[in-house]
N, C-alpha and C. Protein backbone atom coordinates (compact mmCIF):
# COMPACT_ATOMS: atom_id res chain seq x y z
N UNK A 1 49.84 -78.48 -25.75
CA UNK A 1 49.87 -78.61 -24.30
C UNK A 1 48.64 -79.36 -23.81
N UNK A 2 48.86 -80.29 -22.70
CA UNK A 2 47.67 -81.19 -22.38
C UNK A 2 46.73 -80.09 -21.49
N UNK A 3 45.71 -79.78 -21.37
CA UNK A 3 44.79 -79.09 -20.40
C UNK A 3 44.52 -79.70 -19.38
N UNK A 4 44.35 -78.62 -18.33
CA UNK A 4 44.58 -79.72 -16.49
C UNK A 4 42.69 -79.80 -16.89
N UNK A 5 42.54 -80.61 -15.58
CA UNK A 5 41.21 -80.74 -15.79
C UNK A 5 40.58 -80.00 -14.28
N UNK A 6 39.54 -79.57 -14.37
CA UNK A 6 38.80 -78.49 -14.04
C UNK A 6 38.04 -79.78 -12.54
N UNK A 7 38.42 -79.98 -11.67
CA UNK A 7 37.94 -80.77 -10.56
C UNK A 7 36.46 -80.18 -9.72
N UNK A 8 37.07 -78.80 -9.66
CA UNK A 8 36.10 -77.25 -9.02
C UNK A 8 35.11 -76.58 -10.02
N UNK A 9 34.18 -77.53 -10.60
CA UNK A 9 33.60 -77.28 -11.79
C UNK A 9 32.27 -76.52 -10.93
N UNK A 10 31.73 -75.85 -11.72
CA UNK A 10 30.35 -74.83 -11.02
C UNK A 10 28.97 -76.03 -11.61
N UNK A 11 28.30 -76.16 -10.89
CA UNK A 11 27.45 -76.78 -11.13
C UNK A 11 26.71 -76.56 -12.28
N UNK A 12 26.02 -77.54 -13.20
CA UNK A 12 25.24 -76.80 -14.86
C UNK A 12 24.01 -76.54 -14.49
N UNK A 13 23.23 -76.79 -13.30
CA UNK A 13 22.03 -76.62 -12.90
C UNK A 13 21.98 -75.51 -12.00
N UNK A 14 21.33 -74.89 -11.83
CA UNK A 14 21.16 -73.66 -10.51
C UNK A 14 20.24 -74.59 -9.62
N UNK A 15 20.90 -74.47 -8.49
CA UNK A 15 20.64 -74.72 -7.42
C UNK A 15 19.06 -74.51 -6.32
N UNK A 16 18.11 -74.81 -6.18
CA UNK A 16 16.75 -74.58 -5.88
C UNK A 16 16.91 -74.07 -4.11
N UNK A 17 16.74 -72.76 -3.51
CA UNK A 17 16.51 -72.83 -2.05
C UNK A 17 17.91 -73.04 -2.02
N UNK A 18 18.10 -72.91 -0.31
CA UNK A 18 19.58 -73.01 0.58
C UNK A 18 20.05 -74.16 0.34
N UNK A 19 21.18 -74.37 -0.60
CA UNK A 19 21.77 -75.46 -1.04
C UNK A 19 23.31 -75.48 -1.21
N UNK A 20 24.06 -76.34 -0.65
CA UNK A 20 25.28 -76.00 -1.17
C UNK A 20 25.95 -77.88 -1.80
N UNK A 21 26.60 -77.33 -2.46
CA UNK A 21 27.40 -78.43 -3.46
C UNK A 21 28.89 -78.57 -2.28
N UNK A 22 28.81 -80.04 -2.26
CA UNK A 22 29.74 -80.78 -1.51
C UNK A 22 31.42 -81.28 -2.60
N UNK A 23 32.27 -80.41 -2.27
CA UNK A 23 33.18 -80.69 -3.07
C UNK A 23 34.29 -81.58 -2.50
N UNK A 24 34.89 -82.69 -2.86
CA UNK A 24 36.43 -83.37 -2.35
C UNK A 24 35.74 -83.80 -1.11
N UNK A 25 34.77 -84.11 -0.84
CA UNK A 25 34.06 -84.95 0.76
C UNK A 25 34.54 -83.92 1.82
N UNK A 26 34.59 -82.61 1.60
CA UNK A 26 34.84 -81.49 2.15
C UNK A 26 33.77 -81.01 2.99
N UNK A 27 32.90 -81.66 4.18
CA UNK A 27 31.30 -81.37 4.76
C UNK A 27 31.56 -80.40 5.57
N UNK A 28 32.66 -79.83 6.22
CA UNK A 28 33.17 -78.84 7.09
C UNK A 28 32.93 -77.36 6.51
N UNK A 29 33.67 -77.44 5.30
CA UNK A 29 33.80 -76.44 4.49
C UNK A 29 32.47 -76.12 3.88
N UNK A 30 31.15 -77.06 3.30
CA UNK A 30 30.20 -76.82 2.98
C UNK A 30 29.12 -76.02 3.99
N UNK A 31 29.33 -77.06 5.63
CA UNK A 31 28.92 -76.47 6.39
C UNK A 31 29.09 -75.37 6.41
N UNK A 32 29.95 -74.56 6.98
CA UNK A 32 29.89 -73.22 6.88
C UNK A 32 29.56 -72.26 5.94
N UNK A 33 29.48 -72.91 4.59
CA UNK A 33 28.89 -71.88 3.92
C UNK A 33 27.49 -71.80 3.92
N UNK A 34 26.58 -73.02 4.14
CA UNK A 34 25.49 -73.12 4.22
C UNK A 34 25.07 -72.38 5.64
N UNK A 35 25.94 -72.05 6.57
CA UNK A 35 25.48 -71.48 7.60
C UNK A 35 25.31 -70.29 7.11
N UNK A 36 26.59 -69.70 6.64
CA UNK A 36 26.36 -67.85 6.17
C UNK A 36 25.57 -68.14 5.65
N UNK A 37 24.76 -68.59 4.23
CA UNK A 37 23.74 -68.38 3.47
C UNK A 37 22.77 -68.26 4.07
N UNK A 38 22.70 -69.39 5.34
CA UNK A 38 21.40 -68.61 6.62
C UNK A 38 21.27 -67.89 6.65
N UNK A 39 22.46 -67.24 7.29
CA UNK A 39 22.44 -65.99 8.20
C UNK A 39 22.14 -64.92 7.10
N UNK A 40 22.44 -64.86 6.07
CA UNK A 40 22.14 -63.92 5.18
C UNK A 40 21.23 -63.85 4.79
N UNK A 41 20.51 -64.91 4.82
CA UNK A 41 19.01 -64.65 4.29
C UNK A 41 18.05 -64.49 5.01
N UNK A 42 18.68 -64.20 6.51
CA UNK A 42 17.81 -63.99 7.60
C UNK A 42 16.59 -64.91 7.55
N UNK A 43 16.89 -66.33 7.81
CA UNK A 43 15.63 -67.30 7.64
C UNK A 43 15.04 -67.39 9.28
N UNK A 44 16.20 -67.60 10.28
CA UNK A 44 15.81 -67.98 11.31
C UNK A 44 14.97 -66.49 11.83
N UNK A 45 15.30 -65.37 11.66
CA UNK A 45 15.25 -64.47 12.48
C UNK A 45 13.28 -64.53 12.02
N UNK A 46 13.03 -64.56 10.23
CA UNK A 46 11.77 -64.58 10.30
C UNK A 46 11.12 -65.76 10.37
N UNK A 47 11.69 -67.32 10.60
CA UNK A 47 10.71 -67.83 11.06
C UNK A 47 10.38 -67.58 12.73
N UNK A 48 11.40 -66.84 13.29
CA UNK A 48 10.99 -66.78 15.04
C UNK A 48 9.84 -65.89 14.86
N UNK A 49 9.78 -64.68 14.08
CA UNK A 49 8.75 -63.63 13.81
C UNK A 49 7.86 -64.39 13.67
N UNK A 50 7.60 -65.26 12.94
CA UNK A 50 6.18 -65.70 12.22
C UNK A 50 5.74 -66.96 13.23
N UNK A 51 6.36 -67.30 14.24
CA UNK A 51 6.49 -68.49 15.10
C UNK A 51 4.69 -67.98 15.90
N UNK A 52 4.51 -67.45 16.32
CA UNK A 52 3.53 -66.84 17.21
C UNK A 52 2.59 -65.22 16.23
N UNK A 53 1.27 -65.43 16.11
CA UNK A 53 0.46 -64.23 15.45
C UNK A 53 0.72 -63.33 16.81
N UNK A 54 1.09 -62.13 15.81
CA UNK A 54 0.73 -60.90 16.69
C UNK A 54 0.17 -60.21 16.61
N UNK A 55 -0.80 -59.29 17.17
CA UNK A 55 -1.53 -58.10 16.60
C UNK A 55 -0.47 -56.76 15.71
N UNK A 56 -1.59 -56.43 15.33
CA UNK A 56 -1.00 -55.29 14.17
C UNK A 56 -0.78 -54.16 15.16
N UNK A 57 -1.61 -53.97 16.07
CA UNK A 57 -1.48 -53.09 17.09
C UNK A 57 -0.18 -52.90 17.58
N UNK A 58 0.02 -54.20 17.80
CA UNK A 58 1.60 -54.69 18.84
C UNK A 58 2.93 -54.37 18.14
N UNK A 59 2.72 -54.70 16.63
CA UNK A 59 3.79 -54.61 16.02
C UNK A 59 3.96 -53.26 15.65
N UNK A 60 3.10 -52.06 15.68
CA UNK A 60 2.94 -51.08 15.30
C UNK A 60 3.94 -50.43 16.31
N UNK A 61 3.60 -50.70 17.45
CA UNK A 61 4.24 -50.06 19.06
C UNK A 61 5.33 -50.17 18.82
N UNK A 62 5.89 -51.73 18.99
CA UNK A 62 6.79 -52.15 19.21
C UNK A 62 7.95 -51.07 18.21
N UNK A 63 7.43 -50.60 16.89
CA UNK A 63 8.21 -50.09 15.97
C UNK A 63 8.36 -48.80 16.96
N UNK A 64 7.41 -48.32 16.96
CA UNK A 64 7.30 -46.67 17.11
C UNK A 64 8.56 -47.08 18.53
N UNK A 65 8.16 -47.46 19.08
CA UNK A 65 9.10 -47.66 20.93
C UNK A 65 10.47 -47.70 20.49
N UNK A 66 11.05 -48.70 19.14
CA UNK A 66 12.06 -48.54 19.29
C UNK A 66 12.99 -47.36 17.70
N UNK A 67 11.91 -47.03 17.46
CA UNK A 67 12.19 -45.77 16.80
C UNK A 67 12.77 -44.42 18.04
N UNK A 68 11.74 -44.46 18.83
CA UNK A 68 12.11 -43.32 19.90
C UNK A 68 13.38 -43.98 20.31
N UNK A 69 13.47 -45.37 20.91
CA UNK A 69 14.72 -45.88 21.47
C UNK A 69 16.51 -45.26 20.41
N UNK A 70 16.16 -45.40 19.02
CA UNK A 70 17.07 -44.70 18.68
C UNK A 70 17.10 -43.72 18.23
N UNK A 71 16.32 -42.82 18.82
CA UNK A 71 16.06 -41.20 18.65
C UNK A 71 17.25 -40.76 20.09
N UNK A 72 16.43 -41.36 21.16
CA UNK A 72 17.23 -41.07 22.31
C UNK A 72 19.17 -41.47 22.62
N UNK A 73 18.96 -42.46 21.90
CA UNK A 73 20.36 -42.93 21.64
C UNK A 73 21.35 -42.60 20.59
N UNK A 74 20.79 -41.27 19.37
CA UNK A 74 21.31 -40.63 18.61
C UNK A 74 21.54 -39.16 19.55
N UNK A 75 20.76 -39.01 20.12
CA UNK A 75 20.88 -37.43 20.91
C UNK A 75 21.70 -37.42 22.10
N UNK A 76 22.44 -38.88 22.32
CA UNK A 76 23.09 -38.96 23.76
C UNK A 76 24.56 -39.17 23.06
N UNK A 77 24.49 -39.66 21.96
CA UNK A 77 26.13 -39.28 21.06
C UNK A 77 26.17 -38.57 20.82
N UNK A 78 25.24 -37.25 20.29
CA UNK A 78 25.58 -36.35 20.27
C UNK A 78 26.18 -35.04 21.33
N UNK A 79 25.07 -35.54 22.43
CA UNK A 79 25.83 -34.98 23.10
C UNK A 79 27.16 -34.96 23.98
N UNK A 80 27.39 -36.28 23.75
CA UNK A 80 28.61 -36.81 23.93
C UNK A 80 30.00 -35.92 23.12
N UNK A 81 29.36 -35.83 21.69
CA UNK A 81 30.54 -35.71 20.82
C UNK A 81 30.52 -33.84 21.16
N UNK A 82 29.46 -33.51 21.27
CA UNK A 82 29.73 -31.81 21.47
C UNK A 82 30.32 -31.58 22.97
């Protein structure tokens, strides 16, 4: 039997950083995957973090504030659900 040939071949190199392989002049389809791989690697969210120094102070608050924020918002489903 003749063997089909393999068009959708995986690349022999691994790939360096957010990269995607362009298959059949398919840029639509690449696009979007290169978008999820963004989003998954949460790049944008920490370069906005790192965009501006903040104090250690600030970031400390900011945690604790919204720790309480979902303290208060666990105790208001609850009392919801009872």
């Amino acid at each position: 039997m003749k063997q089909k040939k393999n068009f959708r071949r995986k690349p022999k190199k691994q790939l360096q950083g957010l990269q995607v392989e362009v298959y059949d002049n398919n840029v639509e389809k690449a696009m979007r995957t290169l978008k999820r791989k963004v989003k998954d690697s949460n790049l944008f969210i920490d370069l906005r973090e790192k965009e501006y120094y903040e104090k250690p102070s600030k970031v400390r608050r900011e945690k604790r504030n919204l720790a309480k924020l979902r303290n208060q918002y666990q105790v208001q489903k609850e009392k919801e659900n009872h």
